[in-house]
Protein backbone atom coordinates (compact mmCIF):
# COMPACT_ATOMS: atom_id res chain seq x y z
CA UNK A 1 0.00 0.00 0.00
CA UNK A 2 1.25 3.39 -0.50
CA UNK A 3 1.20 6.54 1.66
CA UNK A 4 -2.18 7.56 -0.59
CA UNK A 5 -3.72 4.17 0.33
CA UNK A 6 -3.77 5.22 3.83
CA UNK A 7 -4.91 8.42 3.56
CA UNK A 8 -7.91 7.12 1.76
CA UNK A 9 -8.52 5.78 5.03
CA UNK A 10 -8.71 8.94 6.72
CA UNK A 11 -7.76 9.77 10.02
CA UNK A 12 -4.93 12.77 11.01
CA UNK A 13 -2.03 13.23 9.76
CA UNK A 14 0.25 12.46 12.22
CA UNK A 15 -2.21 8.92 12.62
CA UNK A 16 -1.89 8.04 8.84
CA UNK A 17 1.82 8.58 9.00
CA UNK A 18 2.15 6.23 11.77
CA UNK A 19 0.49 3.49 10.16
CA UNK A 20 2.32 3.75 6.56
CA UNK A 21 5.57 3.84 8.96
CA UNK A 22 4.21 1.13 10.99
CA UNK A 23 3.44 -1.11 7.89
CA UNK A 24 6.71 -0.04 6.06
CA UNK A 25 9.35 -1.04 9.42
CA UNK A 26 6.60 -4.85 9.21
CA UNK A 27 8.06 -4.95 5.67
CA UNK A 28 11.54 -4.13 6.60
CA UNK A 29 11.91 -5.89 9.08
CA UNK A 30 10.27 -9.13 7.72
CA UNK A 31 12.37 -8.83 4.13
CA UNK A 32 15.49 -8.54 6.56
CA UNK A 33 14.72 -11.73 8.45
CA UNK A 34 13.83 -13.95 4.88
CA UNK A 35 17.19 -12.88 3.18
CA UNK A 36 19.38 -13.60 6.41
CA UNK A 37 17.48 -16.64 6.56
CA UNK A 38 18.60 -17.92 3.42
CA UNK A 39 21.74 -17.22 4.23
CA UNK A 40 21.70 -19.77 6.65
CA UNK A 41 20.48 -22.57 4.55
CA UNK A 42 23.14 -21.60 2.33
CA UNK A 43 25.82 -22.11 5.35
CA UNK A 44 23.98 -25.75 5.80
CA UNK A 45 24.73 -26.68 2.03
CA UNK A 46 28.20 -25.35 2.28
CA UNK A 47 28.48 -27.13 5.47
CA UNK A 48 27.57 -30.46 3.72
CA UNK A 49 30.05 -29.29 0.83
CA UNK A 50 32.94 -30.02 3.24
CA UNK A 51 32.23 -32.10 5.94
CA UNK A 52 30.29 -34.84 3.63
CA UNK A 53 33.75 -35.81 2.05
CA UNK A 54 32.30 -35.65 -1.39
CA UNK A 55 33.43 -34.00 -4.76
CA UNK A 56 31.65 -30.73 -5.02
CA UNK A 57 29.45 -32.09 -8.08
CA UNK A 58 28.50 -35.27 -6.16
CA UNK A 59 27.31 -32.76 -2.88
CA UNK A 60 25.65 -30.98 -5.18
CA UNK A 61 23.72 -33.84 -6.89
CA UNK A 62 22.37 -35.11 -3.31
CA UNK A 63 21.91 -31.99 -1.74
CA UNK A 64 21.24 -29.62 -4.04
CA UNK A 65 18.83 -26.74 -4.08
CA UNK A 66 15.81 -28.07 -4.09
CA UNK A 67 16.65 -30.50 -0.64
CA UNK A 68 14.35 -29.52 1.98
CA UNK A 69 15.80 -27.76 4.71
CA UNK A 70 14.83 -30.30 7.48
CA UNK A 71 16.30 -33.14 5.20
CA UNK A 72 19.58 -31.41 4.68
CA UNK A 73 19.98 -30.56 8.19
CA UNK A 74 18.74 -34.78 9.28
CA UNK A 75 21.81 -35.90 7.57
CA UNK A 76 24.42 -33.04 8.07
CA UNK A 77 23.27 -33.51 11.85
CA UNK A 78 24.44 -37.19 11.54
CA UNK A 79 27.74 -35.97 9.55
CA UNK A 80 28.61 -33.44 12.40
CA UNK A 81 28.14 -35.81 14.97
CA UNK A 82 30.22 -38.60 13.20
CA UNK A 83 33.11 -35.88 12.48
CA UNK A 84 36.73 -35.69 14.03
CA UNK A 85 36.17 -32.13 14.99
CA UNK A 86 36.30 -30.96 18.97
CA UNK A 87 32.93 -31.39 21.07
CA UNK A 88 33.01 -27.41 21.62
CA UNK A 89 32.18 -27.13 18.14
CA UNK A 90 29.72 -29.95 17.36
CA UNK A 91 28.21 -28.08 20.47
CA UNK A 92 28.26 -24.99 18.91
CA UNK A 93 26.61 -26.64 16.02
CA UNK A 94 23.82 -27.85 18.22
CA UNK A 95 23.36 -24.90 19.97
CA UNK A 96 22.61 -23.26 16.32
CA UNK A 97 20.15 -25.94 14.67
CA UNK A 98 18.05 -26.02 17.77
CA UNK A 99 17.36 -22.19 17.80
CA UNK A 100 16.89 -22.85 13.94
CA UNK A 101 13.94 -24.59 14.26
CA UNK A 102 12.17 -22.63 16.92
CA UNK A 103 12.86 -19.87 14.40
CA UNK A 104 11.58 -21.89 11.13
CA UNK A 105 8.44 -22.56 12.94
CA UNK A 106 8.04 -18.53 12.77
CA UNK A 107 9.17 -18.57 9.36
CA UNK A 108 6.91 -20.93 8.22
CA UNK A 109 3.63 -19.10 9.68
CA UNK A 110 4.46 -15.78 8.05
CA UNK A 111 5.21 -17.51 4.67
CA UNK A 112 2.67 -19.71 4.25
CA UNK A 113 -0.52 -17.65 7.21
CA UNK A 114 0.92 -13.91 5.93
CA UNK A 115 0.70 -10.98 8.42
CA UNK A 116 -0.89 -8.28 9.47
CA UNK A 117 -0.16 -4.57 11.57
CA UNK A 118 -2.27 -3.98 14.63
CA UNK A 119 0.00 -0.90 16.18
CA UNK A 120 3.19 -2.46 16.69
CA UNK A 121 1.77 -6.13 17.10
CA UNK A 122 2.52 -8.39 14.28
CA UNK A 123 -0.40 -11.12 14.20
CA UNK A 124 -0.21 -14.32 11.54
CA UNK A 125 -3.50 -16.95 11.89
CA UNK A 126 -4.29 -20.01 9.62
CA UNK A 127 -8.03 -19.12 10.10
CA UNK A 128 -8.68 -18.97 6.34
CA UNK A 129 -6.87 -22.34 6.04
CA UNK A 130 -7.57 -24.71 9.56
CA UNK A 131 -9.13 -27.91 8.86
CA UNK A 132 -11.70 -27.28 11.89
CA UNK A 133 -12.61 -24.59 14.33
CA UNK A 134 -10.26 -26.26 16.64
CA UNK A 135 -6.90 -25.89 14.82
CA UNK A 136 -7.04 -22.31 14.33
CA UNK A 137 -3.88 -20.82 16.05
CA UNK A 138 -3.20 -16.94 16.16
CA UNK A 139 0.27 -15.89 16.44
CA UNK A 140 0.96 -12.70 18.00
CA UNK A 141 4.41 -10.80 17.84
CA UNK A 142 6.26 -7.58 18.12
CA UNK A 143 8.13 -5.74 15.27
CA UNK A 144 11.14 -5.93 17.50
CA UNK A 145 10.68 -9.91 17.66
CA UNK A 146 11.32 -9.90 13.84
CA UNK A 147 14.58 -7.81 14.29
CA UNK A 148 15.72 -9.88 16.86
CA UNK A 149 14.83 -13.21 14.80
CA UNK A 150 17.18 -11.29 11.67
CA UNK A 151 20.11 -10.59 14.24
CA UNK A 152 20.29 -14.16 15.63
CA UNK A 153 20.21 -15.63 11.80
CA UNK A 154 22.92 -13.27 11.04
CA UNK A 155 25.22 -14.32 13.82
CA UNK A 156 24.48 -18.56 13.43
CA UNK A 157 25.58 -18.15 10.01
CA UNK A 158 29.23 -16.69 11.49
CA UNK A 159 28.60 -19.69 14.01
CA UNK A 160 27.85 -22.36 11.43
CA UNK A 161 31.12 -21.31 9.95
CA UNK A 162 32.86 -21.32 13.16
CA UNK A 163 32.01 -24.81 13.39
CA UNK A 164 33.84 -25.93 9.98
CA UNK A 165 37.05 -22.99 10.26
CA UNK A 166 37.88 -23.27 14.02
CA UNK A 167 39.71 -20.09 13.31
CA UNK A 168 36.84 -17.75 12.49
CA UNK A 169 36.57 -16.83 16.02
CA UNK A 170 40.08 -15.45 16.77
CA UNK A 171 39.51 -13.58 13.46
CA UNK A 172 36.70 -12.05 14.73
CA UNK A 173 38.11 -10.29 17.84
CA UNK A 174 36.51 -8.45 20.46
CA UNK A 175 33.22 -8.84 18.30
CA UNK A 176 33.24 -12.70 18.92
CA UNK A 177 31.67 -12.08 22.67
CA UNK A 178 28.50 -10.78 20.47
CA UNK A 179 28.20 -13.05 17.64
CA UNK A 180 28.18 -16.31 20.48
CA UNK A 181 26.88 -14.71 22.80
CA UNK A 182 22.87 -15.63 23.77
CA UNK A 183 20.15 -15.63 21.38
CA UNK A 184 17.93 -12.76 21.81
CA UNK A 185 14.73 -13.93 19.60
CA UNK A 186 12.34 -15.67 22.09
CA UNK A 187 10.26 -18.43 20.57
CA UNK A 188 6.56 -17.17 20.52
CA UNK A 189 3.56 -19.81 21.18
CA UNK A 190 0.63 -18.74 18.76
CA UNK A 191 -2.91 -18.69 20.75
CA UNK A 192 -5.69 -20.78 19.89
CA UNK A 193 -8.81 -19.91 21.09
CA UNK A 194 -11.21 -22.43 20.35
CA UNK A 195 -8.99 -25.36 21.06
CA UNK A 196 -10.37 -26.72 24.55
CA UNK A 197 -8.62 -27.87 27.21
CA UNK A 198 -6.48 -31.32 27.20
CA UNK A 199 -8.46 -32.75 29.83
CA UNK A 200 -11.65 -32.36 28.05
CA UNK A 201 -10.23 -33.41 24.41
CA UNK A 202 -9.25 -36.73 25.85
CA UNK A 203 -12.52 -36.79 27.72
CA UNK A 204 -14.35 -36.64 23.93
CA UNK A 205 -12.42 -38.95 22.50
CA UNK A 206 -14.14 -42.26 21.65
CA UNK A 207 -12.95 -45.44 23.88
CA UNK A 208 -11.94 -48.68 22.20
CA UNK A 209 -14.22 -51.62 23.20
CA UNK A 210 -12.17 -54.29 25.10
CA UNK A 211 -11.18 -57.00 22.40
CA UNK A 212 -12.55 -60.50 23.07
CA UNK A 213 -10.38 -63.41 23.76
């Protein structure tokens, strides 16, 4: 939408200013955390590239851009584990896939449920989509969440290479205490309001009739 868009919707200035802003910093933000994203599957393939022990064109063949995510990361997992390399940084590897998921699971809602601006709350639902009434989750973020989703992708790309050139973080001085230092996204649970409670799902669900002998 442009700045005309919004003043179509009338309001003062200074309140149709705030929501184009508003909107734009959504978009910013959001484009920021999808490219550094990708740079982090790209570490994973590259990772694969030299720890798999494979030509480059064989690498490529298995894993090559159109391997899901999850899959790659399965068998690099298994790689990295199997590896000669110190237990600080298979660590440090674990330490990076874990928050990786937890941040994939936000990725995936805003790809595939889309967003929306409420002030500076960021809310994604699969309303339009849920099978039922009872699957419909609402997830409900900040703008800042998004930044700090961006930041920590930036700095587990530095720490995926870490992991493969032990010497990355002498290299990186003073600003190593930062890169590795803790992750400042905070996995979000998405709401769902018409799910009831456990108690009473297992409560509706039907009981299997004793089998005979």
């Amino acid at each position: 939408m442009s700045l005309a868009d919004y003043q179509a919707e009338g309001g003062t200035l200074a309140e149709i200013f705030g929501r184009f802003t508003g909107i734009s910093k959504m978009y910013e933000r959001l484009g920021e955390f999808i490219c550094n994203y990708a740079k982090v599957e790209q570490a994973c393939h590259l990772m694969f590239d030299q720890m798999s022990g494979l030509s480059r064109e064989v690498s490529r063949a298995i894993m090559g851009g159109s391997t899901r995510l999850a899959d790659l990361v399965s068998v690099l997992t298994r790689i990295v584990d199997l590896s000669g390399i110190e237990q600080e940084r298979k660590n440090e590897y674990h330490i990076c896939i874990d928050h990786l998921n937890a941040i994939t699971k936000l990725r995936h809602g805003l790809i595939h449920r889309g967003a929306s601006l409420a002030g500076e709350e960021i809310r994604s639902s699969n309303e339009l989509i849920a099978r039922s009434k009872d699957g419909v989750e609402i997830l409900k973020l900040h703008v800042d969440d998004l930044k700090a989703a961006a930041q920590d992708l930036y700095y587990m790309e530095l720490r995926l290479l870490y992991v493969m050139y032990p010497d990355l973080k002498d290299r990186l001085g003073a600003f190593a205490s930062k890169i590795f230092g803790p992750w400042q996204f905070k996995p979000v649970q998405p709401d769902k309001p018409f799910q009831l409670p456990r108690k009473v799902r297992l409560a509706k669900r039907p009981r299997r009739s004793a089998s005979r002998p």
